[in-house]
Protein backbone atom coordinates (compact mmCIF):
# COMPACT_ATOMS: atom_id res chain seq x y z
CA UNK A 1 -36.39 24.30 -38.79
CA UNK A 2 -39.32 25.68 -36.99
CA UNK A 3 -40.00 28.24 -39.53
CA UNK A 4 -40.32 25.96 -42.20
CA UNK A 5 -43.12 23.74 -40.62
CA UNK A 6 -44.51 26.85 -39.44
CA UNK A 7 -45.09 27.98 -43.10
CA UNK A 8 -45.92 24.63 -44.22
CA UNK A 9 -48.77 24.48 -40.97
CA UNK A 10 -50.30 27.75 -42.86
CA UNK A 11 -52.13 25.15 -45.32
CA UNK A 12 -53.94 23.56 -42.34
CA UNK A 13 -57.30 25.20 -43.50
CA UNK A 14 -56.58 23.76 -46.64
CA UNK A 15 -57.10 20.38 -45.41
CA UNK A 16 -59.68 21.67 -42.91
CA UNK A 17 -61.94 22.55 -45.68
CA UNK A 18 -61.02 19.00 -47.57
CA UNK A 19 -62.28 17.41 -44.45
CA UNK A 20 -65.93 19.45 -44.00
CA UNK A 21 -66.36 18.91 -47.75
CA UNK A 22 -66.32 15.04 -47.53
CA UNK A 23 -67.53 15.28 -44.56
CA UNK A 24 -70.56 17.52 -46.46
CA UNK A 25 -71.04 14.70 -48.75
CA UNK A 26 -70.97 11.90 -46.88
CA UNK A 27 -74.40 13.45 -44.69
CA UNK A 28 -76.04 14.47 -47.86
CA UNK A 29 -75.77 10.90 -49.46
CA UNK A 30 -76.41 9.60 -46.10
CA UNK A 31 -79.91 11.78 -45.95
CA UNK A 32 -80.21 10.63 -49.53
CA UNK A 33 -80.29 6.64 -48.92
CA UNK A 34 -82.43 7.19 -46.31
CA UNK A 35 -85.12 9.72 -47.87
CA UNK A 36 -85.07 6.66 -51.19
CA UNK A 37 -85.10 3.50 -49.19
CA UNK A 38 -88.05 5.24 -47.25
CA UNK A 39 -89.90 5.93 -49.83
CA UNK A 40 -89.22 2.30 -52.09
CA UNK A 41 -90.24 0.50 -48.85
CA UNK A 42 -93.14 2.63 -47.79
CA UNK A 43 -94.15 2.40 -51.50
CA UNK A 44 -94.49 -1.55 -51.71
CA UNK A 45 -97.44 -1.20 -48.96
CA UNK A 46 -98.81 2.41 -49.66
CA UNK A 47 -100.27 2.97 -52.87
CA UNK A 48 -99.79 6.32 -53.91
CA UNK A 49 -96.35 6.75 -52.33
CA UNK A 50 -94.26 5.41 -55.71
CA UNK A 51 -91.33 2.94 -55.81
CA UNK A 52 -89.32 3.50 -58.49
CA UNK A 53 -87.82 1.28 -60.23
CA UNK A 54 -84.54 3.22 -60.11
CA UNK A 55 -84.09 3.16 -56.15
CA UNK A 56 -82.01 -0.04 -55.51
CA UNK A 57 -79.51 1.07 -57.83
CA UNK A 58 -79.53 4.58 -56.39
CA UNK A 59 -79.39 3.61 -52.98
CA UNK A 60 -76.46 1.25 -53.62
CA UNK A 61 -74.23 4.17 -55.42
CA UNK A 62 -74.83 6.13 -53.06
CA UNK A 63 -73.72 3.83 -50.68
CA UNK A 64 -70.17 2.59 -52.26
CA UNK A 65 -69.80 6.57 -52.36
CA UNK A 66 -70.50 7.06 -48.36
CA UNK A 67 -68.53 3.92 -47.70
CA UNK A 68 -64.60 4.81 -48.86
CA UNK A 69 -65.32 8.28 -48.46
CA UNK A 70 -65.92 7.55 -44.87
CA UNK A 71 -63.01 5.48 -44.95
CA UNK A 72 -60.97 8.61 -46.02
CA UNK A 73 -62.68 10.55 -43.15
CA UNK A 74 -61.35 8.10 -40.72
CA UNK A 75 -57.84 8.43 -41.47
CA UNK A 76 -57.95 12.02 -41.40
CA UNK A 77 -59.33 11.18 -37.70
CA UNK A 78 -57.19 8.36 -36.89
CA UNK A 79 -60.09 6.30 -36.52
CA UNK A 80 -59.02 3.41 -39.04
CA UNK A 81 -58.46 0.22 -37.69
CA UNK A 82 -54.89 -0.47 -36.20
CA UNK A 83 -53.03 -3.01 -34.24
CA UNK A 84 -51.92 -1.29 -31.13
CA UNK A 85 -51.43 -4.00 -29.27
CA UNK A 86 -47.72 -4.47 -28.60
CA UNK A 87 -47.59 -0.29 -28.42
CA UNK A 88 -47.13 -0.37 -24.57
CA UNK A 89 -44.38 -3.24 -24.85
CA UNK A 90 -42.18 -1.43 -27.97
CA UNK A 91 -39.56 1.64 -27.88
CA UNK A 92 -41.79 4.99 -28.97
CA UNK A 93 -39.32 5.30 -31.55
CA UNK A 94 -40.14 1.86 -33.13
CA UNK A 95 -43.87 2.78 -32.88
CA UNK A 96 -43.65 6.54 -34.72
CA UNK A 97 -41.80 4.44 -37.70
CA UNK A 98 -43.86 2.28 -38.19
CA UNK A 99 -46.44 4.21 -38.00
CA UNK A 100 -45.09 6.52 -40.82
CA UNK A 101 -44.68 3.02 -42.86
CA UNK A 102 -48.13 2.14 -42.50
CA UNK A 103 -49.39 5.91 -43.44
CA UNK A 104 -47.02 5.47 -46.52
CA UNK A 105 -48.65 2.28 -47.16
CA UNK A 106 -51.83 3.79 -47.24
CA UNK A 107 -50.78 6.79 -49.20
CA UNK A 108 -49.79 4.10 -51.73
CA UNK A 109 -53.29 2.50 -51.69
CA UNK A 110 -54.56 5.87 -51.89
CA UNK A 111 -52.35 6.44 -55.49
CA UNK A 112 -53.26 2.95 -56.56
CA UNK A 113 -57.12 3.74 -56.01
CA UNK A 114 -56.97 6.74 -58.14
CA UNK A 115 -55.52 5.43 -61.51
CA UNK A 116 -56.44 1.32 -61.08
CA UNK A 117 -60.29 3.42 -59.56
CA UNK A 118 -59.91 6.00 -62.83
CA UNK A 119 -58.99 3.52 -65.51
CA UNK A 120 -62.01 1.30 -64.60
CA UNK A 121 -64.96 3.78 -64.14
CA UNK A 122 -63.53 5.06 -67.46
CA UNK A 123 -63.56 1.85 -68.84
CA UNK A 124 -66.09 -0.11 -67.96
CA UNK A 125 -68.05 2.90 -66.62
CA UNK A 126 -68.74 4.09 -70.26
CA UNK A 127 -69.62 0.37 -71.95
CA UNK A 128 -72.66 0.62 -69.98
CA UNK A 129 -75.65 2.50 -68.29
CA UNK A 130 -77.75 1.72 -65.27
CA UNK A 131 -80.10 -1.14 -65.97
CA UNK A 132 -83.12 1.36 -64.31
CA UNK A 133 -81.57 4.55 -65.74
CA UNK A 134 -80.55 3.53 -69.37
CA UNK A 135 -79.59 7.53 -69.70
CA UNK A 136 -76.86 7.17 -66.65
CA UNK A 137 -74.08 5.85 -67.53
CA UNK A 138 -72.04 3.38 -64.97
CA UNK A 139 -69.15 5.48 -64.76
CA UNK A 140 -70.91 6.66 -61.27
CA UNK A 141 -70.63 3.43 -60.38
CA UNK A 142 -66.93 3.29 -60.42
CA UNK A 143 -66.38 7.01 -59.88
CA UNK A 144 -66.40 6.18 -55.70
CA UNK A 145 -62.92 4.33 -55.44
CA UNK A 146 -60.81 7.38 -57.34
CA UNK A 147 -62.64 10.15 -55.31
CA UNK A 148 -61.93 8.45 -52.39
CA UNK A 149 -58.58 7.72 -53.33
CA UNK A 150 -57.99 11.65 -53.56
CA UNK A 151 -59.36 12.10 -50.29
CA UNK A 152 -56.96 9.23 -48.84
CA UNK A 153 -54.07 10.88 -50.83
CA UNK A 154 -54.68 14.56 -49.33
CA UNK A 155 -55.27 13.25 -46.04
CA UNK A 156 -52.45 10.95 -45.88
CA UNK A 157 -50.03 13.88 -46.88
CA UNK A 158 -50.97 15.55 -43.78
CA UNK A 159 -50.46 12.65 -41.78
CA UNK A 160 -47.15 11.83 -42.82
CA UNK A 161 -46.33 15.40 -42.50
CA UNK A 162 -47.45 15.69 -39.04
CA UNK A 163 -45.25 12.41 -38.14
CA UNK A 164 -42.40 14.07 -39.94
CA UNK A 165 -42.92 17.28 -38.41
CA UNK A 166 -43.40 15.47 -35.08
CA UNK A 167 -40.06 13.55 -34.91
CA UNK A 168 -38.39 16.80 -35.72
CA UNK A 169 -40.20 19.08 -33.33
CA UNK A 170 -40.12 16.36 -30.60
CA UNK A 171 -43.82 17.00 -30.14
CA UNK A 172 -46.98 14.34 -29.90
CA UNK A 173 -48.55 13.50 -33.64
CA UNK A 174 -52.05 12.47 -32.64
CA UNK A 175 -53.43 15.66 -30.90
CA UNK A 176 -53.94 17.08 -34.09
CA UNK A 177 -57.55 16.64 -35.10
């Protein structure tokens, strides 16, 4: 049984490189918001720094895009938010369960992000454009919840994997990342 979770661990980079890629994009938009509000706020009192007209919406997209994507980022680090509360008090068997439940749970949010996330920037994405940017259309609004939705999908399968892989190996899940 070994063997096959051996073979299975041999896409580890895989996710690895998932990770540092969000992870990528999360400090570039991050470096983003904060080069654009800088310059819209600085440009209401200096006058020949501009402020574009374009910033707020910027600023906000860039900002639903930081936000789930850093919400896929924390499962990878099982940082989300759980009650752990009754651990101490419940059988470690009860706890790895439901555990795996609530990673399955999220997996399923994950799915229902990417086509419910798809079908709208699609959607209503292409009926309009940015009010400041009439060439950009609002698909990049609504683009955010299915690319995070991916993210939460890849790094869910490696959670539940390492739970699974876990209960068969007898080993400890969270001293993966």
């Amino acid at each position: 049984m070994s063997n096959i979770f051996n073979t299975i661990d041999k896409i580890k980079p895989a996710y690895d490189m998932t990770y540092k890629i969000v992870l990528f994009i999360c400090k570039v938009l991050l470096i983003i918001v904060i080069f654009i509000t800088t310059m819209a706020v600085t440009g209401r009192y200096v006058s020949f720094i501009p402020d574009p007209a374009w910033s707020e919406e910027v600023v906000l997209t860039c900002m639903a895009f930081t936000a789930v994507l850093s919400a896929a980022l924390a499962i990878r680090r099982k940082a989300h938010i759980r009650m752990t509360a009754f651990d101490k008090y419940l059988p470690k068997k009860l706890i790895v369960a439901l555990d795996l439940l609530a990673d399955v749970a999220v997996l399923a949010l994950g799915v229902v992000m990417i086509v419910v996330g798809w079908r709208y920037a699609v959607l209503l994405g292409s009926r309009g454009s940015y009010v400041s940017m009439p060439s950009v259309s609002r698909f990049w609004m609504y683009f955010p919840v299915p690319l995070a939705g991916i993210a939460m999908v890849i790094f869910e399968l490696e959670a539940i994997y390492n739970h699974i892989r876990g209960i068969f190996l007898k080993e400890e899940v969270y001293n993966e990342c």
